[in-house]
N, C-alpha and C. Protein backbone atom coordinates (compact mmCIF):
# COMPACT_ATOMS: atom_id res chain seq x y z
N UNK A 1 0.85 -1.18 0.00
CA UNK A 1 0.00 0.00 0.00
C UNK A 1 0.90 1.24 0.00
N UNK A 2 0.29 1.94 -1.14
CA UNK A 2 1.53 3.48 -0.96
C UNK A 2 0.65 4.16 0.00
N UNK A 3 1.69 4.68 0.89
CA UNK A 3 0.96 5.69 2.15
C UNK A 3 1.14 7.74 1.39
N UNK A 4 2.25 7.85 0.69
CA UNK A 4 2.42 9.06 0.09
C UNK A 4 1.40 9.13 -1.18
N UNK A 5 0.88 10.76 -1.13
CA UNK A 5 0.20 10.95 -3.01
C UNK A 5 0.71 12.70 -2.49
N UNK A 6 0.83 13.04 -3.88
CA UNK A 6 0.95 14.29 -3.98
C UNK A 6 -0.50 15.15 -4.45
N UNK A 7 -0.82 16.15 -3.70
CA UNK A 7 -2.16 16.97 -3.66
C UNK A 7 -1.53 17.86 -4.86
N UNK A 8 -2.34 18.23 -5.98
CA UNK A 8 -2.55 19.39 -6.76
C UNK A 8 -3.68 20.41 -6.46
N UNK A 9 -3.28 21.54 -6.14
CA UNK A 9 -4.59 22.22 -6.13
C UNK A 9 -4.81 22.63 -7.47
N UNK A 10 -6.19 22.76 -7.34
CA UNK A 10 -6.83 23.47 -8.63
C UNK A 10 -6.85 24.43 -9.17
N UNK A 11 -6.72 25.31 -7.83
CA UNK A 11 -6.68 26.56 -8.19
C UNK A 11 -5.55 27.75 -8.72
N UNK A 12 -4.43 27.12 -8.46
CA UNK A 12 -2.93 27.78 -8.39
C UNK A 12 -2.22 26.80 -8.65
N UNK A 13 -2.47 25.68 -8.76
CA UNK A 13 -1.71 24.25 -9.29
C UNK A 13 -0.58 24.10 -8.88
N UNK A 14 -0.32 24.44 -7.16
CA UNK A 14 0.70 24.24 -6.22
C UNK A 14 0.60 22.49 -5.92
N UNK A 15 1.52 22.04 -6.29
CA UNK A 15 2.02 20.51 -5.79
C UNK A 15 3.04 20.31 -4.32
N UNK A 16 2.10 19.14 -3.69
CA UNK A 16 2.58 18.86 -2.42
C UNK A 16 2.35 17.61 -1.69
N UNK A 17 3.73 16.90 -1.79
CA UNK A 17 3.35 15.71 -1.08
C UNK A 17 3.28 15.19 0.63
N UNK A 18 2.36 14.45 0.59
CA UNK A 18 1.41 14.51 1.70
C UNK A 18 1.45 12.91 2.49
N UNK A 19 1.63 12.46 3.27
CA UNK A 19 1.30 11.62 3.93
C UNK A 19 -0.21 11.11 4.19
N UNK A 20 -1.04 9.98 3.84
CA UNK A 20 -2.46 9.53 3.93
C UNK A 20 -2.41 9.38 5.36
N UNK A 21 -3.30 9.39 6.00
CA UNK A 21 -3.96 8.83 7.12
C UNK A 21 -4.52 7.36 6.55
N UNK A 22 -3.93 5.88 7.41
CA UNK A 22 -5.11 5.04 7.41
C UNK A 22 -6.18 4.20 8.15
N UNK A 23 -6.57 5.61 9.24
CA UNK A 23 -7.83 4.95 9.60
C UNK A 23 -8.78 5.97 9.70
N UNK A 24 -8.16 7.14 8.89
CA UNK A 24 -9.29 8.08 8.69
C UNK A 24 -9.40 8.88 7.34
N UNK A 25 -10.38 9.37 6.49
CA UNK A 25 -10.91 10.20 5.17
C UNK A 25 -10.17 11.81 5.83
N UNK A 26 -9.88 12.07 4.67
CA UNK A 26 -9.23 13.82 4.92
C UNK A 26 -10.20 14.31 4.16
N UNK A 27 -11.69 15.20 4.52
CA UNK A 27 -12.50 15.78 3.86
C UNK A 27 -11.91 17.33 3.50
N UNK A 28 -10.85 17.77 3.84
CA UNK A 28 -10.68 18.84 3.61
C UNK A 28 -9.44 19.19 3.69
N UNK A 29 -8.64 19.94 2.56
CA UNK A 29 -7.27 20.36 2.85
C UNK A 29 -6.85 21.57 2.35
N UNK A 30 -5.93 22.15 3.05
CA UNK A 30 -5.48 24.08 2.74
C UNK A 30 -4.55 23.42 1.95
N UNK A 31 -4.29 24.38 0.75
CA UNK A 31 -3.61 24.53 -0.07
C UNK A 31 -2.44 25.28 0.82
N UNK A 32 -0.77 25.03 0.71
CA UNK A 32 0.03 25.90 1.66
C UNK A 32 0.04 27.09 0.81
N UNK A 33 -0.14 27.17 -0.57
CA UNK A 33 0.69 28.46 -1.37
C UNK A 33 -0.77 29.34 -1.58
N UNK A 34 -2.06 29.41 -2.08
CA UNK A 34 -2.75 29.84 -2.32
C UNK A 34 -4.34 30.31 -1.09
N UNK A 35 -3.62 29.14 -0.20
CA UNK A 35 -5.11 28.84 1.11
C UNK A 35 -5.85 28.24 0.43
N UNK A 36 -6.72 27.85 -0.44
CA UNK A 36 -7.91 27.85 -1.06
C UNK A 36 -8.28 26.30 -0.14
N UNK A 37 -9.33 25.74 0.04
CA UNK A 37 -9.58 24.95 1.14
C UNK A 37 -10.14 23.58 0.18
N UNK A 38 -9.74 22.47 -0.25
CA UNK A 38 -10.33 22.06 -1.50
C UNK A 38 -11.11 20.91 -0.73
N UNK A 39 -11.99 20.45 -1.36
CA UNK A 39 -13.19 19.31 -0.51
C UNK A 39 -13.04 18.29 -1.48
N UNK A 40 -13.72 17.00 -1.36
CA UNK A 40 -13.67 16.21 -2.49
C UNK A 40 -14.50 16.52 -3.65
N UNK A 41 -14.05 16.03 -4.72
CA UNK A 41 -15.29 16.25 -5.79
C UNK A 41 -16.46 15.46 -5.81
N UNK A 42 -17.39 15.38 -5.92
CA UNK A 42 -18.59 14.72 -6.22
C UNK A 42 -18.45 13.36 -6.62
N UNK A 43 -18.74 12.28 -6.06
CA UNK A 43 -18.15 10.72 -6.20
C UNK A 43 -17.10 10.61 -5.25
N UNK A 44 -15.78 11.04 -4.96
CA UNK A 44 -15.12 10.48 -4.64
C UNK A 44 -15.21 10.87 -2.80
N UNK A 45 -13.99 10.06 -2.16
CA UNK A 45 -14.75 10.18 -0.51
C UNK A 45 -13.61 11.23 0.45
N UNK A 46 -12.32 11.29 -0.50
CA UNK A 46 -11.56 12.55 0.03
C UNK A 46 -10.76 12.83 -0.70
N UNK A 47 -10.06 14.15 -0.37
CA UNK A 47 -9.33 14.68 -1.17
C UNK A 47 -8.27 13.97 -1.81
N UNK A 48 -7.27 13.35 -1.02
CA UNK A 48 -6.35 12.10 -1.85
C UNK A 48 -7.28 11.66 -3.47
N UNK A 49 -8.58 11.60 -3.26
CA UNK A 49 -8.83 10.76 -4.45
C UNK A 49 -9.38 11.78 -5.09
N UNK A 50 -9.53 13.08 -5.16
CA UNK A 50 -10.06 13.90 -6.33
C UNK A 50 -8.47 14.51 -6.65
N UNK A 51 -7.75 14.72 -5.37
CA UNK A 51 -6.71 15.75 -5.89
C UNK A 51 -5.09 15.03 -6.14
N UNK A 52 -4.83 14.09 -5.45
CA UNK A 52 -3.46 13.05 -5.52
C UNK A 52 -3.35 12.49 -6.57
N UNK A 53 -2.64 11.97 -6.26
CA UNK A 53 -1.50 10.89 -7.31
C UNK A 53 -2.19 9.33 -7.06
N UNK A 54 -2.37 9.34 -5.53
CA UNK A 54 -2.52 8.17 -5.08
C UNK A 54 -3.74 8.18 -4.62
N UNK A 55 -4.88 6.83 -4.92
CA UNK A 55 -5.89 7.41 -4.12
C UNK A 55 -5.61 6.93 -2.77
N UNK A 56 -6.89 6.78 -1.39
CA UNK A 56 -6.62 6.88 -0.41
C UNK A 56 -6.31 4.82 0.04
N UNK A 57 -6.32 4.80 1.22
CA UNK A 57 -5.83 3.37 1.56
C UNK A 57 -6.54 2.62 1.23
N UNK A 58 -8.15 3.16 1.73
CA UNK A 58 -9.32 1.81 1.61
C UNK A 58 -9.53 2.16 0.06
N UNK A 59 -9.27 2.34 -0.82
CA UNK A 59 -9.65 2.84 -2.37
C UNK A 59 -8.79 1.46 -2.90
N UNK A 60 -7.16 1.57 -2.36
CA UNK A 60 -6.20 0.80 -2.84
C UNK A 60 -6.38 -0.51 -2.32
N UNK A 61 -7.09 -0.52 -1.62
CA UNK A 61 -7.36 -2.14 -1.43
C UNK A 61 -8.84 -2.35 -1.47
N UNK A 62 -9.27 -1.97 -2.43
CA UNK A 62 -10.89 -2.00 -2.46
C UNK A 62 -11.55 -1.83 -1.45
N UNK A 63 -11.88 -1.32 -0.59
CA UNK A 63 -12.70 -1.37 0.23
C UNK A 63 -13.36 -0.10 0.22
N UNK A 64 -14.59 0.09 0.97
CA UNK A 64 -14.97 1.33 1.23
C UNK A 64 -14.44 2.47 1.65
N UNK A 65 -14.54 3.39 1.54
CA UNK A 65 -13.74 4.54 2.23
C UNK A 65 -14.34 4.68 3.59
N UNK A 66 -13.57 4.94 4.44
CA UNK A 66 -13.93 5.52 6.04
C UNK A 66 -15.54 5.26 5.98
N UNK A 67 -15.73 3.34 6.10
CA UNK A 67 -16.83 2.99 6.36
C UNK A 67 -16.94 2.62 7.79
């Protein structure tokens, strides 16, 4: 299981790699260069998986997200 993904924001397209949590969903993360506060997109269950490289732990091993 990769525990690192790198966050892109959307807004200023500042790249930053990040350490996952795995026994919890990150619904929300500050951008360091711009602030902008990004949430998941619609479908997916946190930011790792709308904005990373990598999606989150329970994604990579099929399972539900922070069920």
């Amino acid at each position: 299981m990769i525990l690192e993904s790198t966050i892109t924001c959307p807004e200023c397209g500042h790249a930053q790699e990040e350490e996952m949590l795995t026994n919890a969903c990150q619904y929300f993360y500050e951008c360091g260069k711009c602030h902008a506060v990004l949430k998941p997109l619609q479908g997916d269950c946190c930011v790792f998986c709308s904005y990373g490289t990598v999606k989150c732990p329970p994604i990579q091993q099929n399972k539900p997200c922070c069920a």
